[in-house]
Every structure is written in C-alpha cells, then in structure tokens.
Protein backbone atom coordinates (compact mmCIF):
# COMPACT_ATOMS: atom_id res chain seq x y z
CA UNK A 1 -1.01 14.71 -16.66
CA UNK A 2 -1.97 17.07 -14.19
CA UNK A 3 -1.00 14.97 -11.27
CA UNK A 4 2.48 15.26 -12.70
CA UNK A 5 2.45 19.01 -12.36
CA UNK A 6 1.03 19.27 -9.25
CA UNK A 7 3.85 16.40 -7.70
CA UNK A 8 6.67 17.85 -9.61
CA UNK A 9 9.38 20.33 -8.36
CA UNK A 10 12.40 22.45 -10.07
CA UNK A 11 15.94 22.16 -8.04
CA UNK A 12 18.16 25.16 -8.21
CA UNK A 13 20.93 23.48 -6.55
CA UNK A 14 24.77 24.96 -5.90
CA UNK A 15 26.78 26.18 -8.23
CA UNK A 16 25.30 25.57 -11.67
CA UNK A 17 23.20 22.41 -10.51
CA UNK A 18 19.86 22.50 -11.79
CA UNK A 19 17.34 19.63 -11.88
CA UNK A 20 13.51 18.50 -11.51
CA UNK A 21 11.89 16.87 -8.48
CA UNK A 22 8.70 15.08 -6.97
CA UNK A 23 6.73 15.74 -4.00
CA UNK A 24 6.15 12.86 -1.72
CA UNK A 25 3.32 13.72 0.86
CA UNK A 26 3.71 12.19 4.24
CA UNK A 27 0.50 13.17 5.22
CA UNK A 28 0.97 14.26 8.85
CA UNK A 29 0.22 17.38 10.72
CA UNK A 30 3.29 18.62 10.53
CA UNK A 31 3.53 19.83 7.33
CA UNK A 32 6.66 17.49 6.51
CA UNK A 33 7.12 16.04 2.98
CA UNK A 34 10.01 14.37 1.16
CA UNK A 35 11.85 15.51 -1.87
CA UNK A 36 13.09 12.99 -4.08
CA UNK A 37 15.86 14.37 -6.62
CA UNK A 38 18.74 13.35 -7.69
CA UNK A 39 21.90 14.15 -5.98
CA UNK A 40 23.53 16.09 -8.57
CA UNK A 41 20.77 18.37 -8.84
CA UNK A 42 21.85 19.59 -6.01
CA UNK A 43 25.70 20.08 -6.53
CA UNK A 44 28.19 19.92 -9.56
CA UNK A 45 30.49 17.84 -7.41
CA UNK A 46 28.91 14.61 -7.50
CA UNK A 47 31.28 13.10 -4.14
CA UNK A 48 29.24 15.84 -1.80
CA UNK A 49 27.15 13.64 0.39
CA UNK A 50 27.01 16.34 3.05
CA UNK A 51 25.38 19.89 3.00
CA UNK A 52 25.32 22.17 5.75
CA UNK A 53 23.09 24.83 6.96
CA UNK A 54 24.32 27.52 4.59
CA UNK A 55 23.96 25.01 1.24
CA UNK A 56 20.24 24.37 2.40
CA UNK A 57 19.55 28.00 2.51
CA UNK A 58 21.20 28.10 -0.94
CA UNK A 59 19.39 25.55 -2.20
CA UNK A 60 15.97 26.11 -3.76
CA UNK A 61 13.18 24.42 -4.46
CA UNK A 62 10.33 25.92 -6.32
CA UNK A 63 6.56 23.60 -6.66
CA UNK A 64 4.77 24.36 -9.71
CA UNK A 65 3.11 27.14 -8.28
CA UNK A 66 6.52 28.51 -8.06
CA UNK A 67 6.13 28.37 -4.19
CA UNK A 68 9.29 28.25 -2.87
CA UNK A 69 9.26 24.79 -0.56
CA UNK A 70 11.32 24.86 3.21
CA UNK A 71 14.36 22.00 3.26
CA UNK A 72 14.84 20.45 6.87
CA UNK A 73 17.56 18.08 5.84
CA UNK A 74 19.42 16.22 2.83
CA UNK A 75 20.07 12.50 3.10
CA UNK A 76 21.96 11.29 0.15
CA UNK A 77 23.51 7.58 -0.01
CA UNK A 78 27.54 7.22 0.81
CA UNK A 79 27.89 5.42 -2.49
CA UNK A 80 27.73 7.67 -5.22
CA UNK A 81 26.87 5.41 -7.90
CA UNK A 82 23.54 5.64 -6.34
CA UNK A 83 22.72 9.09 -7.46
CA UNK A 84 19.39 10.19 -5.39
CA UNK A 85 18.55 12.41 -2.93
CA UNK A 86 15.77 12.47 0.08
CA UNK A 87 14.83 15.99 0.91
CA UNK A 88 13.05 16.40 4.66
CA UNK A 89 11.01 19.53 3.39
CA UNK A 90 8.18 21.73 5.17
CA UNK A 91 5.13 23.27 3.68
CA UNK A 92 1.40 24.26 4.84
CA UNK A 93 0.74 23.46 1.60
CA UNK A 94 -0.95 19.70 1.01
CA UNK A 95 -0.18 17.78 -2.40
CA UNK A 96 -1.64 15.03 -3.97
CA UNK A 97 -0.75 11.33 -2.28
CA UNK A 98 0.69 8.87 -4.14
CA UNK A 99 0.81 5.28 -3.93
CA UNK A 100 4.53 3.31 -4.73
CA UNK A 101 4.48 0.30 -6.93
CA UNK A 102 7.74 -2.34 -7.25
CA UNK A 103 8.98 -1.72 -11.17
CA UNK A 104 8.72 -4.66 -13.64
CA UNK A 105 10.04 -4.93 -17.02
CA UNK A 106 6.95 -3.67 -19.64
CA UNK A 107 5.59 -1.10 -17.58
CA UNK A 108 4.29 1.64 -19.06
CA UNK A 109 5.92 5.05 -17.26
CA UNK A 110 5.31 8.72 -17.53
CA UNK A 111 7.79 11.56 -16.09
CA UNK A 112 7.42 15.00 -15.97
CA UNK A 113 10.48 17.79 -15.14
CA UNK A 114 11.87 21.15 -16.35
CA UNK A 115 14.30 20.53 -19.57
CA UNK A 116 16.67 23.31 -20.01
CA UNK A 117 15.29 23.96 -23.29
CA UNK A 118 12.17 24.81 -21.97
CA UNK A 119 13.16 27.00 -19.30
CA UNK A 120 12.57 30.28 -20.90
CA UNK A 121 8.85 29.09 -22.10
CA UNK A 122 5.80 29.81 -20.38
CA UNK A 123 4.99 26.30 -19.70
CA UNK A 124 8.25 24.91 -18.75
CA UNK A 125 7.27 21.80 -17.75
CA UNK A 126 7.24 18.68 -20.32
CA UNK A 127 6.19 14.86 -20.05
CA UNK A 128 7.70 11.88 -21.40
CA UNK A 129 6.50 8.57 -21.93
CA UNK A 130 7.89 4.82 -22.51
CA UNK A 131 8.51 1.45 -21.20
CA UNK A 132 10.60 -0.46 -18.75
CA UNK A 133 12.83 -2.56 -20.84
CA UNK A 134 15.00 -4.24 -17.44
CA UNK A 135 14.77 -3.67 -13.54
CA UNK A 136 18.03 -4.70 -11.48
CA UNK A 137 18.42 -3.89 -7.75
CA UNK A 138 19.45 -0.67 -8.34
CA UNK A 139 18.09 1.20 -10.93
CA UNK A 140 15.30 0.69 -14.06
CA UNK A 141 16.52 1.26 -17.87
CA UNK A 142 13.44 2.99 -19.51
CA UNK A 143 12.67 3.28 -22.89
CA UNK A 144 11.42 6.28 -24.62
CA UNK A 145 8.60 5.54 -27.17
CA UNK A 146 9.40 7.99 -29.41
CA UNK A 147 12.80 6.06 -29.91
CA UNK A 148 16.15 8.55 -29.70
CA UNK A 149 15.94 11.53 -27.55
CA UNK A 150 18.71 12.90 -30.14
CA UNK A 151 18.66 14.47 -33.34
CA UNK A 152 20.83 14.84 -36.19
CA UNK A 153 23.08 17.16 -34.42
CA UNK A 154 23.28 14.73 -31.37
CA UNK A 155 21.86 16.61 -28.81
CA UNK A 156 20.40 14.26 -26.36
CA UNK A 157 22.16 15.36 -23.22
CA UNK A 158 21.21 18.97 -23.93
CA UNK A 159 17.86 17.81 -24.44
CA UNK A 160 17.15 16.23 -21.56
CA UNK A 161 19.39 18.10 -19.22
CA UNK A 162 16.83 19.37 -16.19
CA UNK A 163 14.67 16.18 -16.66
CA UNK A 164 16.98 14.73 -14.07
CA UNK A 165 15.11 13.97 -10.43
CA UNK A 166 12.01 13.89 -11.93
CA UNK A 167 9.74 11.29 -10.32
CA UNK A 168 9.19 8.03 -12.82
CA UNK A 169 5.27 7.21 -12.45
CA UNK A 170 3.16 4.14 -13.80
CA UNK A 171 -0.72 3.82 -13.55
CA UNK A 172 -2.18 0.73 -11.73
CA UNK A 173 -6.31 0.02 -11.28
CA UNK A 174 -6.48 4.46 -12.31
CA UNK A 175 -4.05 4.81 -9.29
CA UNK A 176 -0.80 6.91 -10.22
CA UNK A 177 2.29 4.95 -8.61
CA UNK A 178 6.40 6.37 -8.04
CA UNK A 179 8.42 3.60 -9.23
CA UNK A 180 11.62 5.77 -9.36
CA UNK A 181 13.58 8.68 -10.08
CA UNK A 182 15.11 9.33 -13.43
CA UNK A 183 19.42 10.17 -12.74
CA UNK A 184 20.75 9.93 -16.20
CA UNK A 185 20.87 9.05 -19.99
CA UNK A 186 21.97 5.56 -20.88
CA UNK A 187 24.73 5.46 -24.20
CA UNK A 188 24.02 9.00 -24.67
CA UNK A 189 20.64 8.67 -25.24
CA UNK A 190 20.69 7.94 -28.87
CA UNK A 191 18.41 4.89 -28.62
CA UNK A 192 15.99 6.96 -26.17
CA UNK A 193 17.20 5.01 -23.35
CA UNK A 194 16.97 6.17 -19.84
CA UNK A 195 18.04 5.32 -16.44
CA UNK A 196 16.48 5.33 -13.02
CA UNK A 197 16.87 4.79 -9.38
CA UNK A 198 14.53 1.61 -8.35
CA UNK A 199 12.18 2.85 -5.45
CA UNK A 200 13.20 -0.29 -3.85
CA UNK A 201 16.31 0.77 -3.23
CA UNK A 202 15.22 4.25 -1.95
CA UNK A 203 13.10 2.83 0.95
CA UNK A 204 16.20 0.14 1.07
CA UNK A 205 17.65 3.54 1.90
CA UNK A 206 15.19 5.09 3.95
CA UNK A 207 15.06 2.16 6.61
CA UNK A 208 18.85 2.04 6.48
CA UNK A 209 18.47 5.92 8.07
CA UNK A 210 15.66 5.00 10.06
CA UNK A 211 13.44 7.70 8.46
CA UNK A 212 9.47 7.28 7.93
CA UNK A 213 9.67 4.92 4.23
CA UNK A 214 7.43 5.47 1.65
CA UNK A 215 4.38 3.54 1.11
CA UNK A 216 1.36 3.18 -0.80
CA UNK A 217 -0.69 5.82 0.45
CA UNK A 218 -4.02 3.24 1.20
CA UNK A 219 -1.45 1.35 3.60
CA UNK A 220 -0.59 4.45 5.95
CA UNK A 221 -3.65 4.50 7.57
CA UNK A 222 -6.72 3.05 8.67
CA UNK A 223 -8.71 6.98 9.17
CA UNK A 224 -9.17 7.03 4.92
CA UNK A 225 -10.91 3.60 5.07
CA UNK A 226 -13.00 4.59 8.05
CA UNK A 227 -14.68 6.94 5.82
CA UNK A 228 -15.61 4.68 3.49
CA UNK A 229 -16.89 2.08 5.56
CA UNK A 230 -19.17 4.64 7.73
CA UNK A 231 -20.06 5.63 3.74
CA UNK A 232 -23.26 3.62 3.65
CA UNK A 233 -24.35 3.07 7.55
CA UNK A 234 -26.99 3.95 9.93
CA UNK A 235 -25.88 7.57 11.65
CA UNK A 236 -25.75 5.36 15.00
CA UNK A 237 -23.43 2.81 13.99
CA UNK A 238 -21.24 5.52 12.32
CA UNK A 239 -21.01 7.12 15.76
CA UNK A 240 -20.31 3.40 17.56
CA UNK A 241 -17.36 2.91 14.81
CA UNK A 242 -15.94 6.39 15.29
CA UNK A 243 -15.44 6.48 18.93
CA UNK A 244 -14.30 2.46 18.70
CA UNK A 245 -11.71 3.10 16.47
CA UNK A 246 -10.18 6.60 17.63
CA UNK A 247 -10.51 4.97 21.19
CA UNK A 248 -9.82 1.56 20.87
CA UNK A 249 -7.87 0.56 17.62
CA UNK A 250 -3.96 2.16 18.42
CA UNK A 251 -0.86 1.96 16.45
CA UNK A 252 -2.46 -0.18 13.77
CA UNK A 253 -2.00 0.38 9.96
CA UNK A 254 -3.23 -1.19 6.85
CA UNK A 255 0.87 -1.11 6.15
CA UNK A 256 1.63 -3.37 9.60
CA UNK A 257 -0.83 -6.59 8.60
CA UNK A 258 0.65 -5.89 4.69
CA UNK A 259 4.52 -6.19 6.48
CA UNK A 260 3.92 -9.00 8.62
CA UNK A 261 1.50 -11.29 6.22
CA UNK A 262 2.46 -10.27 2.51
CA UNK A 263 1.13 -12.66 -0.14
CA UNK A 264 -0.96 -14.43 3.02
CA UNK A 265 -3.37 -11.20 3.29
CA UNK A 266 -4.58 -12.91 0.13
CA UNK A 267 -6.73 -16.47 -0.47
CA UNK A 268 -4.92 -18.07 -2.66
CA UNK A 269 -1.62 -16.31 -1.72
CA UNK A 270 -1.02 -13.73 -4.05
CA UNK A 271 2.24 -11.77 -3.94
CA UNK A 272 1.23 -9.63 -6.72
CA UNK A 273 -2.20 -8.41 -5.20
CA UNK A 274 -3.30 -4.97 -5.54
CA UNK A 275 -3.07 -4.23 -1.50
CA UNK A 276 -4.24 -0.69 -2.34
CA UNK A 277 -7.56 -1.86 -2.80
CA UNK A 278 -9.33 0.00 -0.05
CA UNK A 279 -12.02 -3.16 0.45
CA UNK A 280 -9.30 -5.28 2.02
CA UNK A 281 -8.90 -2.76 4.48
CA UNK A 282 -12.45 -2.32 4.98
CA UNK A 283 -12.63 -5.50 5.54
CA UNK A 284 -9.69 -5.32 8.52
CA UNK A 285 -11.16 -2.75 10.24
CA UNK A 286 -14.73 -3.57 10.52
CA UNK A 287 -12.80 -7.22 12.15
CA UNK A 288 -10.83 -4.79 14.37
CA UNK A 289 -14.04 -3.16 15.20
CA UNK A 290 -16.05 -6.23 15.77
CA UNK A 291 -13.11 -7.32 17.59
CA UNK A 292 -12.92 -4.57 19.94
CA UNK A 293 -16.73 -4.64 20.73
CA UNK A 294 -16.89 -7.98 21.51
CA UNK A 295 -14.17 -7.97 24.02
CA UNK A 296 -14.69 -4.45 25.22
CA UNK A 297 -10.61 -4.39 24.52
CA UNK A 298 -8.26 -2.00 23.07
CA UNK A 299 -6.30 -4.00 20.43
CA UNK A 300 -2.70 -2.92 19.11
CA UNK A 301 0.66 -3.81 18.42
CA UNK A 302 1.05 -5.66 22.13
CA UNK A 303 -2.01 -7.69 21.61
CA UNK A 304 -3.09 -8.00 17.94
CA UNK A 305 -2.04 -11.59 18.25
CA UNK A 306 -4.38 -12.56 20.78
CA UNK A 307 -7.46 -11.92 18.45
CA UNK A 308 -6.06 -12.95 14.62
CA UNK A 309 -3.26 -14.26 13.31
CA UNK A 310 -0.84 -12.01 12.35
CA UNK A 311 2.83 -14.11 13.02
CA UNK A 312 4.27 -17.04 15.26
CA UNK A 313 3.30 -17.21 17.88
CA UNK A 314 -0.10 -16.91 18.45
CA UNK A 315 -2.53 -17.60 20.73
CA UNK A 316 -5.69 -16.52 18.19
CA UNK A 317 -7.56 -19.30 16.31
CA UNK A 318 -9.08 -16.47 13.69
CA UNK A 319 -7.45 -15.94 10.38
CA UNK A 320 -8.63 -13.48 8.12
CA UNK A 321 -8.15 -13.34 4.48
CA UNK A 322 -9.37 -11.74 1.13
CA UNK A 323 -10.33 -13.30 -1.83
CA UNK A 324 -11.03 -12.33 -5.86
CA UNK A 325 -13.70 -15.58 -5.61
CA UNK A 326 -17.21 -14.99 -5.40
CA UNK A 327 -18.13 -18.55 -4.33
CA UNK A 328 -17.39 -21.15 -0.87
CA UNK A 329 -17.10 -23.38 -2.82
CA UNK A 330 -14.12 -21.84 -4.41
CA UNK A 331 -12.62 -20.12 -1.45
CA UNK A 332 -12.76 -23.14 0.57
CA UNK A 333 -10.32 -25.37 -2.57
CA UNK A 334 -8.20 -22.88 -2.16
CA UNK A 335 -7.98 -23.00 1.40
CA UNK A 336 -7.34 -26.67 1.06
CA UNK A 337 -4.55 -26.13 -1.56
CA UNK A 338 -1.10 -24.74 -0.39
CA UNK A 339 -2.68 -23.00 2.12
CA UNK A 340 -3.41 -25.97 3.90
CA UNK A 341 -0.09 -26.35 5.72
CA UNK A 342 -0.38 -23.39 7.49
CA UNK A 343 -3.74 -23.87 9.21
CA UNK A 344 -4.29 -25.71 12.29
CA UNK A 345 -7.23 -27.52 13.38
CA UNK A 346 -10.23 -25.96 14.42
CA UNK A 347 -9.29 -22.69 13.08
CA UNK A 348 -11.80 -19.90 12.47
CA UNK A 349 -11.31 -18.65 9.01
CA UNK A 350 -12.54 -15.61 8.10
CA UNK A 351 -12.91 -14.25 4.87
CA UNK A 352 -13.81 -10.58 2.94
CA UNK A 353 -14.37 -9.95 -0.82
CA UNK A 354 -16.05 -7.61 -3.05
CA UNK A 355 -18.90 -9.89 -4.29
CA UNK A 356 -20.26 -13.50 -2.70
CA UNK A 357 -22.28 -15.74 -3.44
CA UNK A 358 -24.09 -18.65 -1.52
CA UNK A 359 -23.83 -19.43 2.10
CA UNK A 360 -21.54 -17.24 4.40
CA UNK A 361 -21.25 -19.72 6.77
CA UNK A 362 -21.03 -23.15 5.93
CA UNK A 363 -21.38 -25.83 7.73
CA UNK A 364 -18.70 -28.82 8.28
CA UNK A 365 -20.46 -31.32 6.08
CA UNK A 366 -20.77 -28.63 3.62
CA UNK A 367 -17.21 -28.28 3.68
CA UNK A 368 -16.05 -31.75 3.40
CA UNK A 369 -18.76 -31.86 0.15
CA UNK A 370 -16.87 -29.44 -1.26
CA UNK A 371 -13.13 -31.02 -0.39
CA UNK A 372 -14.25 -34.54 -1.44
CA UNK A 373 -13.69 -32.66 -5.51
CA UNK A 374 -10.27 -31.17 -4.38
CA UNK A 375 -7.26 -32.67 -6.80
CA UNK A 376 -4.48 -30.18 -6.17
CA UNK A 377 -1.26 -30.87 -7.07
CA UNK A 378 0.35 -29.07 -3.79
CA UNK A 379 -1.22 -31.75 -1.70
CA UNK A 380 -0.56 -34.49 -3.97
CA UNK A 381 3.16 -33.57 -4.20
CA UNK A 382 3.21 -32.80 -0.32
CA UNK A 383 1.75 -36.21 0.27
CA UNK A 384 -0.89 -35.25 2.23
CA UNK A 385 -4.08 -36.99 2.21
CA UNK A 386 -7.18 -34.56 2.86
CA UNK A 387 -9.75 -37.84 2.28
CA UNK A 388 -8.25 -39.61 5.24
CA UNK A 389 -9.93 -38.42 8.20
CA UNK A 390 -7.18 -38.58 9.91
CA UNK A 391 -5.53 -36.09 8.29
CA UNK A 392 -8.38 -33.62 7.30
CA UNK A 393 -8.57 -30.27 9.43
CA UNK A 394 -11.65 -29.34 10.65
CA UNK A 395 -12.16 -25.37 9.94
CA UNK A 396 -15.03 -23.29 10.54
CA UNK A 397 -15.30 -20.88 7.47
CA UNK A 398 -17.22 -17.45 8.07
CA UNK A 399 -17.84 -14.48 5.43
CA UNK A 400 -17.44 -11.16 6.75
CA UNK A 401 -20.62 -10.23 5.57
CA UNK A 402 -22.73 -12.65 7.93
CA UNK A 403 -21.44 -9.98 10.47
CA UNK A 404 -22.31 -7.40 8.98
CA UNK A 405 -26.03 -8.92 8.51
CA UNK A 406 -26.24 -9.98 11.87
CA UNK A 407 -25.03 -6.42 13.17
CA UNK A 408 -27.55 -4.81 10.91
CA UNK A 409 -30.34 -6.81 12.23
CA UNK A 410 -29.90 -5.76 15.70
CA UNK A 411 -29.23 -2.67 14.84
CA UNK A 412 -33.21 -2.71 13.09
CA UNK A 413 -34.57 -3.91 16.38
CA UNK A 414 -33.18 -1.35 18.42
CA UNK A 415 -34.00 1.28 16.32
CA UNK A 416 -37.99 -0.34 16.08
CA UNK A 417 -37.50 0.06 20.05
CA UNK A 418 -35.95 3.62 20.21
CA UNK A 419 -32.87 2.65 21.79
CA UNK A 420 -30.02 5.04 22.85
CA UNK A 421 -27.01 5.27 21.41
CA UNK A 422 -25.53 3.51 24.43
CA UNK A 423 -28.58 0.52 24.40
CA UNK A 424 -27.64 0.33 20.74
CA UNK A 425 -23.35 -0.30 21.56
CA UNK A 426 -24.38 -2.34 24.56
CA UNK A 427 -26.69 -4.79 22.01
CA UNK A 428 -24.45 -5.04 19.28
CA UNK A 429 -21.86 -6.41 21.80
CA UNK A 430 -24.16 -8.64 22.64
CA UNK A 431 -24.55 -9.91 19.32
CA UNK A 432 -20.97 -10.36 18.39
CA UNK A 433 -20.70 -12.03 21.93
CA UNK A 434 -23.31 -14.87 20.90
CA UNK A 435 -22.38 -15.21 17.17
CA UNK A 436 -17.99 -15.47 18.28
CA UNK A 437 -19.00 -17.58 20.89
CA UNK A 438 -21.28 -20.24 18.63
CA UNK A 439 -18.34 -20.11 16.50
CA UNK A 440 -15.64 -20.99 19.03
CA UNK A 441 -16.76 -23.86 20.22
CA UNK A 442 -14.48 -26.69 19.09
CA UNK A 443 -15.15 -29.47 16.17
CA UNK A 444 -15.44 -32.71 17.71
C-alpha cells in the first residue's frame, strides 16, 4: 500500500474543484513528471480544455508529503467525454517508477485518493480494492469488492467524492502497474461500480500531442539493465561493457525492439509476454554489446538493421528471440511452427532464456533430428512440407549463453597472462570475431 501513498497526489483545482492524483516519473534529469487527474479536478466547468498562466498558479498540487509539486502545462483531450488530464509538472524530488499494463476484464485493482470524508482526518488518504468487470476503448468499469459504495441513506457520491484522478493500479510478477484513472461513479454507485479512463487511450492521447508516452518503466532504458548484467562479472569486463555501451550503443531502448517486434521478441510469439522481465533485456544488450565489439561499430537507430532483425528490410541474417523453454529441442519446434514463415534460409537464430538445458549450439543434423517429430497444425494447414528437402530451411541455432562461455574463457586466459585492460578488449574481439565468423558461413 505504500507505493500508493508515495505515487498519489491531492488536486486543489479552481473554484471548488477538488480531486486525487498519481505521479508518473519520467525519469530524466530534468526533474519533469506527469500528473494524471481527471479534468474536473481541476475546474467545476467541465467544457474548460484550456488554462492559462494565472489558473496554473491557482492550481495546486500537494504529494503526500504535502510538498507542493510545480505545473509546466495542462493537456486535457478536446472531447470532454474523455474526462482526464496530463499535468507537465517539475520537482527535485524522485518518486517511485511504475510500469503500465493494458486492462483486462478480472483484474484485480487497487486505488488510493483523498475522499472528502476523510479530509479533516489525520490520515486522509484511503484505498480501495475490486475487479475489472469490462474494458472498452475508452474507459474500464471496476467493481468494488465490498459491493455498494452507498449506504442506507444513499450516499455514494458523497462518499467517494475526492477519489476522483486517483491512479487505478494492478500487480503483475510483484510489479505495481497504472492501468487507468478513476473519473466517476457508474449508476450512482449503488452496486459499487466504478469507472475509469483506459491507459490506452491516455498514451492514444499522449502520441496524438506528441509528448514523451508512458511506458513500462523496464522498457525506457537500457542503463537499469546494465547494472544487472555487470551484477555478476569480472571488474574488467564490467569496465569493457561500460565504456561499450555509453560509447557505442545510442538512441536504443528496450521500448524501440518492444515497438517494432511485439509478440516476435518472444519464441513462440507471445503477445501477452511479460516484456518487463529485465532478462530479455539482458539478453539484448549483452547482443548489442557483442555486436559492437565484434565490429568495432557504433550501432543505433540508422544501423540496427544491419546486425539483427528488427523490420523489413534488412540486410542482417541474425534474429534474436526469448523463450520460457528450457530445452533445443523445444525451442527449435517452435521455431518450425508459425514461426517458420518468417525465417529465411540460412538464418542465424539466436536465442536467450532464464534456464537451458543441453547443447547451445546444435548442429544441422541435430536439428533436422529434432524436426523429423514436428506435427504442427500451422504447417499442416499452411501446406508446407518441412520433410521435403526442398522445402526445409536450413538455420543455424545459437544460445546466448555459448557467448557468454566463450567470452568468459578468454577472459580466464588473459587474466592467467596479466593482460591489460586494453589486451583484454582487444582479445575478446577477437573471440567474437572467430565464433560470428564460424557461424556465418553459409549451409550448403
């Protein structure tokens, strides 16, 4: 519940306007956040889509700290059915990140905000808890577990009143997600039914404006899952990664590869997998790394498609791909399932994963063993033959983690030779030369 406190914000808007709030971190240097609210928590006259430098002076927002938080700018929506508001705020002050999620009907949800029945108390912040019982475009219906937020004197709308703007949260793999922001009772609440804006449709807005969107926090950038992948090596590879990747890896996010591949970052495709799981993007930057070293290149947006497949067209052979399996064997039916339209021959597949088992690199024959037990329907359906030699693609399939072992060898030889630092980057280049180059050489 904490987290909840620490994200959530009271709205003193104009006039009598009063509301709650959450705190969106952006994560720069700037000090910039977003506010999300909803728009009439910041005026009684719910057609006001534009406030000027007096109203944001007038306007205050308070953290739960009760530090007052600077407003830059208000961008509200021209339709005002679609009752939100995106605050450009300042602070010195860093808050929590939070990831986003996409709602879906049985969610669990918490929100927390400042009910005007509360606001006298000491603690005058209060949580509520439910379901989602239906997700449209727009908004989310939530239901409150506790059934009617009335009484016998039908008070729901008194009750809740100051709950409005407060950020709608679910939990995913112990990560805390925004799904929305709460804007109103539904039927007057005596059912405990609740509406909210769909995040969707506030990044929807946000791209609309051209203004930074909101993502998952593991997506913004590669510098949190540098840290973890230095976590466990040698101090002299830690020192080779850093300088590669502040040098040499530009204007690449987890967020860019998530945009441009979606469900195909995934082995089988998966457009419900949890991309904030900070191995995949391990796994991309040590590539990116390895990548860099081996062609002494800077790789970014201008070139990224001359060393892995990211869209059409490309000149790269390598794909790279995670996977929940733990076995080839299993990866590689996969790979020959609905996948298989969308390799070419003699592609270099690489994969990453959290656990594997067996060979890392096997060989052709290994390969066809394994396709020779494939019966998926896809194919079948697709009419495509994978026995007939004709038709069968030959792949080279590499785990990320042979790389990693090879890299780690060399690195034990130089350090049995007390290398340098720069003997050390100049022989692990060497290394990733020989091992891409044994792996690029075409299947007859």
């Amino acid at each position: 519940m904490e987290i909840f406190r620490e994200l959530a914000v009271k709205v003193n808007g104009l006039e009598s306007a009063k509301g709650s709030g959450c705190i969106y971190e952006l994560s720069n240097e700037s000090g910039k956040k977003y506010i999300l609210t909803a728009q009439h928590c910041l005026s009684s006259d719910k057609q006001k889509r534009v406030f000027n430098h007096e109203d944001l002076e007038n306007i205050e927002i308070y953290d739960f700290d009760e530090e007052r938080i600077n407003i830059f700018k208000i961008h509200i929506p021209e339709n005002p059915e679609l009752d939100f508001a995106i605050i450009e705020a300042r602070s010195s002050k860093t808050y929590k990140k939070i990831s986003i999620k996409h709602p879906k009907r049985g969610l669990e949800y918490t929100f927390f905000g400042f009910p005007k029945y509360l606001q006298n108390d000491l603690d005058s912040g209060e949580l509520l808890e439910g379901y989602i019982s239906e997700v449209k475009k727009s908004t989310i219906t939530l239901q409150h577990h506790s059934g009617a937020l009335s009484d016998a004197d039908n008070d729901a709308i008194d009750n809740t009143k100051g709950f409005s703007g407060s950020g709608i949260y679910c939990e995913e793999d112990d990560t805390y997600c925004l799904i929305g922001i709460l804007i109103e009772l539904r039927g007057k609440g005596a059912h405990g039914k609740l509406v909210g804006i769909n995040i969707n449709e506030i990044n929807q807005f946000l791209l609309e404006k051209k203004l930074e969107k909101l993502y998952p926090y593991e997506l913004q950038d590669f510098g949190l899952h540098l840290q973890l992948l230095l976590k466990d090596e040698d101090s002299k590879l830690q020192a080779i990664f850093r300088k590669r990747f502040s040098q040499y890896i530009i204007d690449l996010s987890p967020n860019y590869f998530h945009e441009k591949l979606k469900e195909k970052i995934f082995l089988p495709y998966n457009e419900n997998g949890n991309v904030i799981n900070s191995k995949i993007w391990q796994g991309w930057l040590r590539f990116l790394l390895y990548i860099s070293l081996r062609n002494q290149k800077i790789v970014n947006l201008d070139n990224i498609n001359e060393y892995v497949f990211v869209e059409e067209p490309t000149s790269s052979r390598n794909r790279f791909y995670f996977t929940e399996e733990k076995r080839m064997a299993n990866f590689v039916k996969h790979l020959y399932g609905s996948t298989y339209k969308d390799i070419r021959n003699n592609d270099l597949i690489f994969v990453n994963s959290e656990k594997f088992y067996g060979s890392k690199t096997p060989t052709f024959n290994d390969i066809h063993q394994i396709i020779q037990n494939i019966d998926d329907p896809y194919l079948f359906e697709s009419g495509i033959d994978i026995s007939n030699p004709n038709e069968l693609k030959k792949v080279k399939v590499i785990h990320l983690d042979y790389l990693v072992d090879q890299i780690e060898d060399e690195l034990l030889s130089c350090l049995e030779l007390n290398k340098s630092l720069i003997e050390i980057e100049k022989s692990c280049i060497q290394c990733l030369e020989k091992i891409f180059k044994e792996f690029e050489v075409v299947n007859p």
